[in-house]
C-alpha atoms as a PDB file:
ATOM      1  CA  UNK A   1      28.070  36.456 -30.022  1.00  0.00           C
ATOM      2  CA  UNK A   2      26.173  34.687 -32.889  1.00  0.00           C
ATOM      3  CA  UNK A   3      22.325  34.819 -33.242  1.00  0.00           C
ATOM      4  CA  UNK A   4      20.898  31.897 -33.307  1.00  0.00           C
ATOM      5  CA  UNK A   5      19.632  31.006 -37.075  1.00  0.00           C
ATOM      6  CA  UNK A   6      15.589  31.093 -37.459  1.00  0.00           C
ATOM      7  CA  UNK A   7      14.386  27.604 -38.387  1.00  0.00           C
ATOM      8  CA  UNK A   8      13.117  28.015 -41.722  1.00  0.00           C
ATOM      9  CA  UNK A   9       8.951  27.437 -41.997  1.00  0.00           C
ATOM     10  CA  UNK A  10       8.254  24.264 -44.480  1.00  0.00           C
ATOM     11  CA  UNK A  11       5.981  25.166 -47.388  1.00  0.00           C
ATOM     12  CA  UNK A  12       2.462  23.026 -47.767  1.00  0.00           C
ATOM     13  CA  UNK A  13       3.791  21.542 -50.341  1.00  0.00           C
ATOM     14  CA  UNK A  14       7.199  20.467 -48.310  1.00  0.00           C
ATOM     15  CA  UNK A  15       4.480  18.940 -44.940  1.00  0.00           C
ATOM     16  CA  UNK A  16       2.479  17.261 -46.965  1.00  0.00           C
ATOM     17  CA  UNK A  17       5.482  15.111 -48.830  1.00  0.00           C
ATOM     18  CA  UNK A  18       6.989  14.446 -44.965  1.00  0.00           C
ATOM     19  CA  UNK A  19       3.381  13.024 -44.244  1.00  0.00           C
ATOM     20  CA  UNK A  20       3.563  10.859 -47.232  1.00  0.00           C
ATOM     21  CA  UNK A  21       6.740   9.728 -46.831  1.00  0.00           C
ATOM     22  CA  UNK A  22       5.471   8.545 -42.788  1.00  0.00           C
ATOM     23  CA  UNK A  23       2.059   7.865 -43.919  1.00  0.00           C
ATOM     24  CA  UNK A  24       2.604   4.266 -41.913  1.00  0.00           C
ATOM     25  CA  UNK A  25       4.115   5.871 -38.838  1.00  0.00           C
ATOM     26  CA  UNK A  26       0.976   8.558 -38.774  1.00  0.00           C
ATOM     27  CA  UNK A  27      -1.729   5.338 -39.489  1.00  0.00           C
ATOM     28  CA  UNK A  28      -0.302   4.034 -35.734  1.00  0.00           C
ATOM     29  CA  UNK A  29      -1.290   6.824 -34.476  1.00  0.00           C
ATOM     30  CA  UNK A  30      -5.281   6.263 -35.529  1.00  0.00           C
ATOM     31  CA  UNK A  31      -5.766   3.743 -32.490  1.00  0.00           C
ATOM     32  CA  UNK A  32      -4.729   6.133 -29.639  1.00  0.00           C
ATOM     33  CA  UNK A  33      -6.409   9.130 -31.178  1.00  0.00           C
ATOM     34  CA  UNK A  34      -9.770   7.548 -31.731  1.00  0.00           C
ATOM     35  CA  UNK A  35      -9.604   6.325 -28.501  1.00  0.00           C
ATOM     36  CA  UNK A  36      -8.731   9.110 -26.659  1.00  0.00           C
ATOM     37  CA  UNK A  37     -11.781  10.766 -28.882  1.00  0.00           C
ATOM     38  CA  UNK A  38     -14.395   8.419 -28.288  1.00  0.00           C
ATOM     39  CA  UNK A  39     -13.634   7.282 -24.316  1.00  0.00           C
ATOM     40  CA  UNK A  40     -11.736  10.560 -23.103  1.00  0.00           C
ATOM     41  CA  UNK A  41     -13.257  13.675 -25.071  1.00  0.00           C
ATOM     42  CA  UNK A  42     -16.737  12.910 -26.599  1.00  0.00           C
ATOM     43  CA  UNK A  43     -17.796  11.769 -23.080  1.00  0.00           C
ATOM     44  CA  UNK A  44     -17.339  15.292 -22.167  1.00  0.00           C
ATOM     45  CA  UNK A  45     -20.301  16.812 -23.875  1.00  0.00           C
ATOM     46  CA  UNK A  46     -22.380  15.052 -21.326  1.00  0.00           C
ATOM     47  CA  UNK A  47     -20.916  16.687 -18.429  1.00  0.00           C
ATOM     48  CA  UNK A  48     -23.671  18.971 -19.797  1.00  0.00           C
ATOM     49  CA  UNK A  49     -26.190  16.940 -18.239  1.00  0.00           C
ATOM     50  CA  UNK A  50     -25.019  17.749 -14.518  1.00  0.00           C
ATOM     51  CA  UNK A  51     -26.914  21.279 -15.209  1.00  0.00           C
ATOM     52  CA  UNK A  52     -30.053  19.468 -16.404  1.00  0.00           C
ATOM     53  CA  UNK A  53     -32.246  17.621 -15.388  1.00  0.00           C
ATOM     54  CA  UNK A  54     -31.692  14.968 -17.621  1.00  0.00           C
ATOM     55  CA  UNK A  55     -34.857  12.091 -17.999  1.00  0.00           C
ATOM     56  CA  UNK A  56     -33.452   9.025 -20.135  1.00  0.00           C
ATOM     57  CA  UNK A  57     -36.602   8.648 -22.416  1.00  0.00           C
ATOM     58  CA  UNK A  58     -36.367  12.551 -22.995  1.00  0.00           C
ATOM     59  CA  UNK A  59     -32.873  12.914 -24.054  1.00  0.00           C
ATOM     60  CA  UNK A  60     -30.402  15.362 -23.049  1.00  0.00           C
ATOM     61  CA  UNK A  61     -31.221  18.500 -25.881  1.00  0.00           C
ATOM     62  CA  UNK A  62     -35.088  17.724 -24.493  1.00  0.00           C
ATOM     63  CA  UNK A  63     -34.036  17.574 -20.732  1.00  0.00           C
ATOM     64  CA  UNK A  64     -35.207  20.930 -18.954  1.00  0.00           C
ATOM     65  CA  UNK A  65     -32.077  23.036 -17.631  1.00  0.00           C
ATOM     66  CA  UNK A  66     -31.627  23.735 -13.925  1.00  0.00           C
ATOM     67  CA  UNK A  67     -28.440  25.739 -13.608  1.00  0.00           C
ATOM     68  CA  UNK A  68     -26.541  24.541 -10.436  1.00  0.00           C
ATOM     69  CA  UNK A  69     -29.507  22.948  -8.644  1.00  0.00           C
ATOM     70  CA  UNK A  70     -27.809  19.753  -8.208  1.00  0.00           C
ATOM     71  CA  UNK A  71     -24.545  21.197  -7.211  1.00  0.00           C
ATOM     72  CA  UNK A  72     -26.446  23.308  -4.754  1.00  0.00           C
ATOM     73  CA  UNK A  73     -28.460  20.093  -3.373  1.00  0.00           C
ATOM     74  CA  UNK A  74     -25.134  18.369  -2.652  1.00  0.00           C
ATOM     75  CA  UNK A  75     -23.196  21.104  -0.852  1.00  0.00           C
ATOM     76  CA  UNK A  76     -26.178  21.624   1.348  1.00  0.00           C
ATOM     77  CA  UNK A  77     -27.552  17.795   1.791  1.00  0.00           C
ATOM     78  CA  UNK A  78     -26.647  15.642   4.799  1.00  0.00           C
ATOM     79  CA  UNK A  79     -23.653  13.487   3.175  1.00  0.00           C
ATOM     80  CA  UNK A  80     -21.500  16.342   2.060  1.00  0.00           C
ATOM     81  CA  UNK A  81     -19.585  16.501   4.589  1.00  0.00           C
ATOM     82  CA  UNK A  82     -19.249  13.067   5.767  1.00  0.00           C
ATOM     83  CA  UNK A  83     -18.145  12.148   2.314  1.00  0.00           C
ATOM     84  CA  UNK A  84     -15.535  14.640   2.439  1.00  0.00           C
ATOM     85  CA  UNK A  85     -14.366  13.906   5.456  1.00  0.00           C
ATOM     86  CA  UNK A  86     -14.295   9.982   4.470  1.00  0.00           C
ATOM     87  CA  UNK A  87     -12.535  10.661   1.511  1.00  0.00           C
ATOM     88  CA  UNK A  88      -9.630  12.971   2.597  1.00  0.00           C
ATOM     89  CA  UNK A  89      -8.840  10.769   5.851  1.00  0.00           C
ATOM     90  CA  UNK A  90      -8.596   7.740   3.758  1.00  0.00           C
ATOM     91  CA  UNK A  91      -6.096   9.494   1.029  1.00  0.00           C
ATOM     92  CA  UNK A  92      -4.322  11.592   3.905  1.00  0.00           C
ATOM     93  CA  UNK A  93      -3.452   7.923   5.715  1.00  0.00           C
ATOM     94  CA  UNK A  94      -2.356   6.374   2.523  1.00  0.00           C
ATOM     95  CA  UNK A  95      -0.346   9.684   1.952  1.00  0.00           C
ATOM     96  CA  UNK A  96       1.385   9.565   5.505  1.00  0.00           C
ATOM     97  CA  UNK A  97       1.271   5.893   5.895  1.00  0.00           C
ATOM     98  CA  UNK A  98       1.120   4.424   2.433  1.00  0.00           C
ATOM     99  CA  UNK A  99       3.712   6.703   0.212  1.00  0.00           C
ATOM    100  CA  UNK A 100       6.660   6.460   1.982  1.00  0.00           C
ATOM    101  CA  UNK A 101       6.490   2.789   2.050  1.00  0.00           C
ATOM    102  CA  UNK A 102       7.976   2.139  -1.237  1.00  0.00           C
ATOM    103  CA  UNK A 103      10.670   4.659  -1.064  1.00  0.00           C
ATOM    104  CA  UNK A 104      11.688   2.500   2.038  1.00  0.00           C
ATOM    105  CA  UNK A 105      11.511  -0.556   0.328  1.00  0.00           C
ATOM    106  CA  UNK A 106      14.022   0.832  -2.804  1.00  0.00           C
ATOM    107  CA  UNK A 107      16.062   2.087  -0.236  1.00  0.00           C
ATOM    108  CA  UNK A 108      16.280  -1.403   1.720  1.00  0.00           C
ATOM    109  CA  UNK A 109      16.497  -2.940  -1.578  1.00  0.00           C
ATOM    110  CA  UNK A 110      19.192  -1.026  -3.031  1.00  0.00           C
ATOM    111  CA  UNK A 111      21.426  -1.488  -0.385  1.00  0.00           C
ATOM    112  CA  UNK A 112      21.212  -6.010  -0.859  1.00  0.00           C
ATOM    113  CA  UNK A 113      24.502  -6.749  -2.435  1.00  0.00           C
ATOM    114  CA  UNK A 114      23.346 -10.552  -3.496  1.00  0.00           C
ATOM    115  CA  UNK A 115      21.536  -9.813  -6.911  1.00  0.00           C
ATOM    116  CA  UNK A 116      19.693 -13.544  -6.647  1.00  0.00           C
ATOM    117  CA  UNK A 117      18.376 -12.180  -3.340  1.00  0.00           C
ATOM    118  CA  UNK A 118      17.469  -9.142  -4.647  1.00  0.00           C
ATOM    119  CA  UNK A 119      15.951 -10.324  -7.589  1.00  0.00           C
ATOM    120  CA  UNK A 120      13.755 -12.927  -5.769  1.00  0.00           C
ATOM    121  CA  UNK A 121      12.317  -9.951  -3.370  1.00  0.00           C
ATOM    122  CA  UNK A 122      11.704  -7.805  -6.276  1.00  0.00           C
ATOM    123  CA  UNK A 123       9.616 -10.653  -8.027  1.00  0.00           C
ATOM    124  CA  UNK A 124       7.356 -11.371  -5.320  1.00  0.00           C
ATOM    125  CA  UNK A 125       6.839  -7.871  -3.838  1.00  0.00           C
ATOM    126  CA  UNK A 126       5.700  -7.022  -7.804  1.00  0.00           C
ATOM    127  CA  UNK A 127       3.130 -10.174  -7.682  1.00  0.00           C
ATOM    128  CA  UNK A 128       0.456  -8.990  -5.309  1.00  0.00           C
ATOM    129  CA  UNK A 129       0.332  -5.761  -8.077  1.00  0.00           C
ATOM    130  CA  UNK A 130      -1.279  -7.948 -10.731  1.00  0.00           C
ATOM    131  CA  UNK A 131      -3.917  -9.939  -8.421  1.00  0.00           C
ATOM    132  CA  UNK A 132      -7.447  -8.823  -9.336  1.00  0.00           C
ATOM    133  CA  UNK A 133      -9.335  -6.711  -6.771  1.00  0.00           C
ATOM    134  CA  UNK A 134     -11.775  -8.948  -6.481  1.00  0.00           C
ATOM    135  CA  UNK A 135      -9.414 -12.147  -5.366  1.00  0.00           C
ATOM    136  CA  UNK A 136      -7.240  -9.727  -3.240  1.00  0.00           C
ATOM    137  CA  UNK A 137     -10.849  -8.153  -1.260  1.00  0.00           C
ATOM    138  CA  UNK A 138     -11.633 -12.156  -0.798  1.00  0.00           C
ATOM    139  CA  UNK A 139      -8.207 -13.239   0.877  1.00  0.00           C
ATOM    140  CA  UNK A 140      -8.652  -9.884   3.109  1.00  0.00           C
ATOM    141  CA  UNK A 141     -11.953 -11.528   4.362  1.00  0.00           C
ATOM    142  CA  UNK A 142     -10.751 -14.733   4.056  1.00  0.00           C
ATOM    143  CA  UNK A 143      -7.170 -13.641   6.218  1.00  0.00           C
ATOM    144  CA  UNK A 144      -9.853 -12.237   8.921  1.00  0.00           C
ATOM    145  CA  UNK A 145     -12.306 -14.104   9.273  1.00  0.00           C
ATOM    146  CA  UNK A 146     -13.758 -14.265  12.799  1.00  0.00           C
ATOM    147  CA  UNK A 147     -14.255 -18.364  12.348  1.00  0.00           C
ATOM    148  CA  UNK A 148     -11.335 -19.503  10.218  1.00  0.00           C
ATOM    149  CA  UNK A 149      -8.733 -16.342   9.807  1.00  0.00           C
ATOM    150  CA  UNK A 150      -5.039 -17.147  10.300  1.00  0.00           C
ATOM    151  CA  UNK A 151      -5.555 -13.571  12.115  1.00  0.00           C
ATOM    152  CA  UNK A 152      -8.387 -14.896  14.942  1.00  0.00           C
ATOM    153  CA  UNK A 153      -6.830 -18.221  14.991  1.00  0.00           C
ATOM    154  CA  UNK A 154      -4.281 -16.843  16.762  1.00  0.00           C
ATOM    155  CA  UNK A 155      -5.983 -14.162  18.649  1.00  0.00           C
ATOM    156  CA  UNK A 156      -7.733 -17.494  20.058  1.00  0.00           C
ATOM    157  CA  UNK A 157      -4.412 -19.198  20.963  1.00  0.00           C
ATOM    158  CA  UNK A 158      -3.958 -16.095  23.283  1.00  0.00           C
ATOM    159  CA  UNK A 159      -7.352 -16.617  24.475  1.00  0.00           C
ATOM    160  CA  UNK A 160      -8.925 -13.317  23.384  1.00  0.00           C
ATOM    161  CA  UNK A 161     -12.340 -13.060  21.589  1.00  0.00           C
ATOM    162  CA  UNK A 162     -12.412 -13.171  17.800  1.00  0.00           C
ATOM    163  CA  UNK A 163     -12.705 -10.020  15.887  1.00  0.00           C
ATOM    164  CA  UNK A 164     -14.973  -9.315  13.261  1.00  0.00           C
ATOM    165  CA  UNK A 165     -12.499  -7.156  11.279  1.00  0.00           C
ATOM    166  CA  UNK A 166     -14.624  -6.259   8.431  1.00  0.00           C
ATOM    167  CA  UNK A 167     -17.967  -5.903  10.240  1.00  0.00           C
ATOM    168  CA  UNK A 168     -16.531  -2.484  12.859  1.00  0.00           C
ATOM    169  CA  UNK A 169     -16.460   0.793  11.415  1.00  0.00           C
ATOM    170  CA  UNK A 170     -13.014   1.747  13.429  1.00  0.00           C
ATOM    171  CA  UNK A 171     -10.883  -0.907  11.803  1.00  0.00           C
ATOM    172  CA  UNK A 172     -12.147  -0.414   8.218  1.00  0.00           C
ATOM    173  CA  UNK A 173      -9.603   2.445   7.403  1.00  0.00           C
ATOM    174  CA  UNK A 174      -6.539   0.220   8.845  1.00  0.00           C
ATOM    175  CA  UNK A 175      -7.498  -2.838   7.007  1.00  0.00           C
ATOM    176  CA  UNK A 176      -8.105  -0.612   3.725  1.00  0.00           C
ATOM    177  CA  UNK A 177      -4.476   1.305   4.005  1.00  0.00           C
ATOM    178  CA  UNK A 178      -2.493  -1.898   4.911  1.00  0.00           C
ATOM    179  CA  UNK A 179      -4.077  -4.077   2.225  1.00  0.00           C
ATOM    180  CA  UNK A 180      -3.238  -1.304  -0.093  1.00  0.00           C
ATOM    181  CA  UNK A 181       0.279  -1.114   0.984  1.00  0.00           C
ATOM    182  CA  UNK A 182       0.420  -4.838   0.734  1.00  0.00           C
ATOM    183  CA  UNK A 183      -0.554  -4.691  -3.139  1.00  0.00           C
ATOM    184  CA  UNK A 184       1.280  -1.588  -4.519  1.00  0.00           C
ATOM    185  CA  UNK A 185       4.416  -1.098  -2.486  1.00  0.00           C
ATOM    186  CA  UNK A 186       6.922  -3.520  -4.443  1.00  0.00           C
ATOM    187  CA  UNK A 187       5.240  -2.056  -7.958  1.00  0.00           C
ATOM    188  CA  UNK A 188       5.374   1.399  -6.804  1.00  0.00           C
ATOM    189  CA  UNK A 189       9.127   0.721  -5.812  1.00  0.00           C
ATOM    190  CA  UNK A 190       9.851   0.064  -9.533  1.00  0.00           C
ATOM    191  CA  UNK A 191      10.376   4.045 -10.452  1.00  0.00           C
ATOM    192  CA  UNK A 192      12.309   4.905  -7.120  1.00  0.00           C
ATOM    193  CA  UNK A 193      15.020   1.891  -7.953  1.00  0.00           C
ATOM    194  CA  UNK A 194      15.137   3.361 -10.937  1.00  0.00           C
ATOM    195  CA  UNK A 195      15.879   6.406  -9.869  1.00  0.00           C
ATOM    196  CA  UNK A 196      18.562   4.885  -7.390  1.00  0.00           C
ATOM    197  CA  UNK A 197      19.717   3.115 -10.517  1.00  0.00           C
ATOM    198  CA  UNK A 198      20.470   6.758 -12.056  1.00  0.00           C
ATOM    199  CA  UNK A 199      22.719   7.454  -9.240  1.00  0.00           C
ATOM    200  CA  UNK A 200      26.844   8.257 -10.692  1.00  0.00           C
ATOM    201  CA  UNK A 201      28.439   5.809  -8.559  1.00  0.00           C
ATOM    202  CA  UNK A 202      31.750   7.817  -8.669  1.00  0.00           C
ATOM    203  CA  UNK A 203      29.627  10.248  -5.764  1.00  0.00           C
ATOM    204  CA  UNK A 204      29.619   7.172  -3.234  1.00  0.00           C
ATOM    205  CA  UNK A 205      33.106   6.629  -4.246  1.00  0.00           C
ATOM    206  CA  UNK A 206      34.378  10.143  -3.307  1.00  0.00           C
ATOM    207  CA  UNK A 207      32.411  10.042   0.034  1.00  0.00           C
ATOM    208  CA  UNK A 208      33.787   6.216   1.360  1.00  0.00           C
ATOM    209  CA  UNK A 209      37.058   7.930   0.588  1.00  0.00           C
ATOM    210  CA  UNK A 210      36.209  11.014   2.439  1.00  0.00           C
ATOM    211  CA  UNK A 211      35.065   8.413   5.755  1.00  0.00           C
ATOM    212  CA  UNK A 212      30.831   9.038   4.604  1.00  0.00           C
ATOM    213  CA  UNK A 213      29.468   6.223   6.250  1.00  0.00           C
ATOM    214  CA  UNK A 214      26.496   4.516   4.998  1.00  0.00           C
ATOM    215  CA  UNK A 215      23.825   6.648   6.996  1.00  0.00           C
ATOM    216  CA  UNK A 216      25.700   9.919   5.442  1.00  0.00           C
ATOM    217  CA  UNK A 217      25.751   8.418   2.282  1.00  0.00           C
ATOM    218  CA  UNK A 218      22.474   7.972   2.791  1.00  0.00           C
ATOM    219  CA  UNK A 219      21.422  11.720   3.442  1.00  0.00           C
ATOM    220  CA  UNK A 220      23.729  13.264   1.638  1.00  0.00           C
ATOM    221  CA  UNK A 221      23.844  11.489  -1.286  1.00  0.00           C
ATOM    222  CA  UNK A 222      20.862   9.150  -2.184  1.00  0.00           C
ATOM    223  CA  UNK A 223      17.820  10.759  -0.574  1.00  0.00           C
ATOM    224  CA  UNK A 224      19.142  14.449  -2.785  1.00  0.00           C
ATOM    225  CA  UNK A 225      19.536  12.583  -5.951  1.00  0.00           C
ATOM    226  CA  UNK A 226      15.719  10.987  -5.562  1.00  0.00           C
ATOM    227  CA  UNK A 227      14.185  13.851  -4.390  1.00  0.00           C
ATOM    228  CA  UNK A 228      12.877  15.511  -8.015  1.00  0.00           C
ATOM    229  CA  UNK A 229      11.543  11.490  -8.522  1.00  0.00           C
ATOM    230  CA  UNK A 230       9.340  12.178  -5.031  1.00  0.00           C
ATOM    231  CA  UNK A 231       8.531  15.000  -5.367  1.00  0.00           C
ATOM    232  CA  UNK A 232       6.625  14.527  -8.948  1.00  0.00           C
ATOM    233  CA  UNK A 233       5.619  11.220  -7.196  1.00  0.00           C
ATOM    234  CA  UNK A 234       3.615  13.088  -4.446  1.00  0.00           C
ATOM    235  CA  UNK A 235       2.178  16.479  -6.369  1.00  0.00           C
ATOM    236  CA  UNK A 236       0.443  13.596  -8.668  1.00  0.00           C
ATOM    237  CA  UNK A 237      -1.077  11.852  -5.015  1.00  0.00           C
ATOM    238  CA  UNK A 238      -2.067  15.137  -4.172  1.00  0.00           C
ATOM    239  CA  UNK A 239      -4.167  15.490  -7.397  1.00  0.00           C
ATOM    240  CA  UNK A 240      -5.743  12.326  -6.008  1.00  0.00           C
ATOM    241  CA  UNK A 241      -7.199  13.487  -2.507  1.00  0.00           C
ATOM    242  CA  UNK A 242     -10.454  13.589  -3.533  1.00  0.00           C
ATOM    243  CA  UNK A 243     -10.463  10.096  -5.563  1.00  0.00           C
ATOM    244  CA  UNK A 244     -10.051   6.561  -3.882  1.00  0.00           C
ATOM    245  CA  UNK A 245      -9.851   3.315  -6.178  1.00  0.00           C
ATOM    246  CA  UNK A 246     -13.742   2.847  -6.383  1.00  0.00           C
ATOM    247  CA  UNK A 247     -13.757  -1.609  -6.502  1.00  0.00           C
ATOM    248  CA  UNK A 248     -11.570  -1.742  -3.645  1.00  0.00           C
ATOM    249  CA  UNK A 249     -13.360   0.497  -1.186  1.00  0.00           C
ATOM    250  CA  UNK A 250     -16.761  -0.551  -3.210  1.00  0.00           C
ATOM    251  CA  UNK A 251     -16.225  -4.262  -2.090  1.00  0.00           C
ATOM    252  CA  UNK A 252     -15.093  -3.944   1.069  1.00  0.00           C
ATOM    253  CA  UNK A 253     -17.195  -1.837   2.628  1.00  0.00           C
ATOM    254  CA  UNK A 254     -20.720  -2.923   3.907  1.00  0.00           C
ATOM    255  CA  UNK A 255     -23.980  -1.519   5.565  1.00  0.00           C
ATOM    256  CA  UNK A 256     -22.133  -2.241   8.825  1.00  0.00           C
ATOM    257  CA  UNK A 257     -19.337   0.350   7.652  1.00  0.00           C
ATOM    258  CA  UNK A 258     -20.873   2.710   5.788  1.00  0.00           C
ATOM    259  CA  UNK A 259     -20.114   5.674   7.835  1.00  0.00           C
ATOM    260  CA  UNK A 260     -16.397   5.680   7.399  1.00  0.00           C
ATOM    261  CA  UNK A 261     -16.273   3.824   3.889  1.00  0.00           C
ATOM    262  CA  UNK A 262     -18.691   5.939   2.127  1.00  0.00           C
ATOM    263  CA  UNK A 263     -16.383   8.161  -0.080  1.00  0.00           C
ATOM    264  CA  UNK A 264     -16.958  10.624  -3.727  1.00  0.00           C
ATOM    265  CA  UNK A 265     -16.678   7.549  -5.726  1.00  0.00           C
ATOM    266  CA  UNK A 266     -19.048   4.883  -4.160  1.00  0.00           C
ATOM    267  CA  UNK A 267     -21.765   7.715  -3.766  1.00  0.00           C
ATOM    268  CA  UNK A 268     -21.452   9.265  -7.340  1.00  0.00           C
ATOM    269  CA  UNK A 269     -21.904   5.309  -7.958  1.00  0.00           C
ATOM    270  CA  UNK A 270     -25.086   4.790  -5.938  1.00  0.00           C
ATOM    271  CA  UNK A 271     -26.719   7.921  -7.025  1.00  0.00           C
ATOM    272  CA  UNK A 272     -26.372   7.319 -10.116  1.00  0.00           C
ATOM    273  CA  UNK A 273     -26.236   3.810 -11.348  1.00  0.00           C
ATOM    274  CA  UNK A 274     -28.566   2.376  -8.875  1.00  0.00           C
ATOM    275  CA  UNK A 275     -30.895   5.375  -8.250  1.00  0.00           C
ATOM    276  CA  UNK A 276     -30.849   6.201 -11.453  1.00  0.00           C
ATOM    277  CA  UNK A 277     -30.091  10.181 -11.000  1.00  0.00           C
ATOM    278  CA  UNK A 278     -27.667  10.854 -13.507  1.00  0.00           C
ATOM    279  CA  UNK A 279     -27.863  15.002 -13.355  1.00  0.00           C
ATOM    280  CA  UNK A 280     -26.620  14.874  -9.461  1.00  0.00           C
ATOM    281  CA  UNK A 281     -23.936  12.065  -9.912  1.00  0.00           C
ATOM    282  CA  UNK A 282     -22.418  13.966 -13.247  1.00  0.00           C
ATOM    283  CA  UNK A 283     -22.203  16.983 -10.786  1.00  0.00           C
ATOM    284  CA  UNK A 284     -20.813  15.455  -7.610  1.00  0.00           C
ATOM    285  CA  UNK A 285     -18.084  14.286 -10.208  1.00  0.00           C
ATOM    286  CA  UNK A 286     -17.235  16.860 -12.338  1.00  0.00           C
ATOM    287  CA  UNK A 287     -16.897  18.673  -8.460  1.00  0.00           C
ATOM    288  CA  UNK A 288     -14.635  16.221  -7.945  1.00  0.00           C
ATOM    289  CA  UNK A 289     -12.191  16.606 -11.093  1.00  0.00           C
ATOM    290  CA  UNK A 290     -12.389  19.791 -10.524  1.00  0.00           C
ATOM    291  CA  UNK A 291     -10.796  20.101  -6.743  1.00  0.00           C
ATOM    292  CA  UNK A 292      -8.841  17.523  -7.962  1.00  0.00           C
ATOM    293  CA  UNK A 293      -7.239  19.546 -10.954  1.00  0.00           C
ATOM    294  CA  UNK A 294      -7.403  22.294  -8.766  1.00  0.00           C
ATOM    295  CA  UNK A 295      -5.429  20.642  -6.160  1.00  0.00           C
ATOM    296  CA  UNK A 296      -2.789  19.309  -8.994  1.00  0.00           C
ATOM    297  CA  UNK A 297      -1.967  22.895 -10.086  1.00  0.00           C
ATOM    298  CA  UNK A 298      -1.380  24.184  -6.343  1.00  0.00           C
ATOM    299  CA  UNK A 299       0.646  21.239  -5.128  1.00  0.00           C
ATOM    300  CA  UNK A 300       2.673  21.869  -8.772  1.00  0.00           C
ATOM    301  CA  UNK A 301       3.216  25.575  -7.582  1.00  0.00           C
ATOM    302  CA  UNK A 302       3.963  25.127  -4.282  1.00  0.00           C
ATOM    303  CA  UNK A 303       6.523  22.436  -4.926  1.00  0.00           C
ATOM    304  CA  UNK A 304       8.164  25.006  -7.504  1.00  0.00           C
ATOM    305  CA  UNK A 305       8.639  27.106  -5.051  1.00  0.00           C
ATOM    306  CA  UNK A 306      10.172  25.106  -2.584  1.00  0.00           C
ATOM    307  CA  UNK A 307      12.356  22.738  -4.274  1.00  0.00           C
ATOM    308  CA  UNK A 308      12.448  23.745  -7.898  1.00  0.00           C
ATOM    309  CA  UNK A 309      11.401  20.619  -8.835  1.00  0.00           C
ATOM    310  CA  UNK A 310       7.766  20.332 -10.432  1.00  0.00           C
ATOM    311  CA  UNK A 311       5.948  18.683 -13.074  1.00  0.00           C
ATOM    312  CA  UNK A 312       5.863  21.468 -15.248  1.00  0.00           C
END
């Protein structure tokens, strides 16, 4: 058996002519680094300030430091636990409700033979992706409104009472999930067709010839050859139990709400931007990158374990 040959290490001399000869292709490379830099690292440093008590006019090297006062404050105030609570039931419904939806929809989708068809339903499950949050929160009140909703409209036809959907605490959570599935589902779809895509036909040829029907074919063939494309899919929504898409759960909850919308996000937001306590709102979220990291890695390993399949 032949050893493999060591790559030989490149001189100074030898690096430094590679970099000029690429100096242009290294220059592209200025944008992404200073951004990262400025908007993704630098910020950093002032995670420092969640063990301070930080005073704007002071400064953060003047700020007196406080150890883990403000982490201690928040695991023992009165909204801990309702915030946790909000914020895993909301995630765990979008998990069981929301992520399966648009591996359904590839699958329905992948089986339409007429590629005009197709094509048509791929365009205009993709649009409600790119409407703003803002327009897509107004048509939700707008679709239910208890006056002039298409929804109550027709809840009158039946002769039943209007509802005021986005005024009751026990639909908030329903209309939040559905809405989201609404928006994301046909974008979402886009990396499970392509997966489907990736499929070697020849392995649905070999099955119609061995009498697979479409439901076998189905098990046996598709849902395998996906599964390393779902499985990355849902150890990265795992990492996101403890974050919810702040402007979509910021604008459609209300005072009338608040006890099941309040989540992490909106009440890092209050705390900090409009009560101006910066030291316990850099705590609450560096608490939550941390569980969320944390809950990354372990989703990572477990999936490793079970179906070799991981992202790293």
């Amino acid at each position: 058996m032949i050893a493999d040959t060591p790559t030989p290490r490149r001189s100074p001399a030898g690096i430094l002519a590679l970099v000029k000869r690429d100096r242009f292709l290294y220059l592209l490379l200025i944008p992404p680094l200073a951004y990262l830099l400025l908007f993704k690292y630098w910020p950093m440093w002032w995670l420092s300030i969640s063990f301070k008590d930080y005073r704007l006019f002071k400064g953060m090297e003047a700020s007196p430091w406080v150890g883990f006062k403000h982490y201690i404050a928040f695991f023992t105030g009165r909204d801990f636990f309702l915030l946790i609570k909000n914020t895993l039931l909301i995630n765990l419904y979008s998990i069981l409700f929301g992520f399966p939806m648009p591996i359904l929809f590839a699958l329905l989708l992948n089986e339409v033979r007429g590629s005009a068809f197709k094509r048509t339903v791929q365009t205009i499950s993709y649009l409600p992706h790119f409407i703003s949050t803002v327009v897509m929160v107004s048509m939700v009140f707008a679709f239910l409104s208890p006056s002039t909703g298409p929804l109550n409209m027709a809840l009158r036809r039946f002769g039943l009472e209007p509802v005021f959907f986005m005024g009751k605490a026990k639909y908030f959570r329903t209309v939040y999930i559905v809405s989201g599935v609404w928006q994301q589902m046909g974008w979402n779809a886009i990396i499970y067709l392509a997966a489907l895509a990736g499929i070697d036909p020849t392995l649905y040829e070999a099955a119609m010839v061995d009498g697979a029907g479409r439901a076998r074919r189905l098990l046996h063939i598709t849902l395998p050859s996906i599964l390393p494309t779902i499985v990355i899919m849902l150890v990265l929504r795992i990492g996101d139990l403890l974050s919810v898409g702040f402007e979509r759960i910021y604008l459609m909850g209300n005072d009338a709400t608040r006890q099941v919308s309040e989540v992490i996000q909106t009440y890092v937001y209050r705390r900090g931007i409009i009560t101006g306590d910066y030291s316990f709102a850099t705590a609450v979220g560096l608490f939550n990158s941390v569980i969320s990291l944390i809950l990354v890695f372990g989703a990572n390993a477990i999936s490793k374990k079970t179906t070799e399949t991981g992202i790293w």
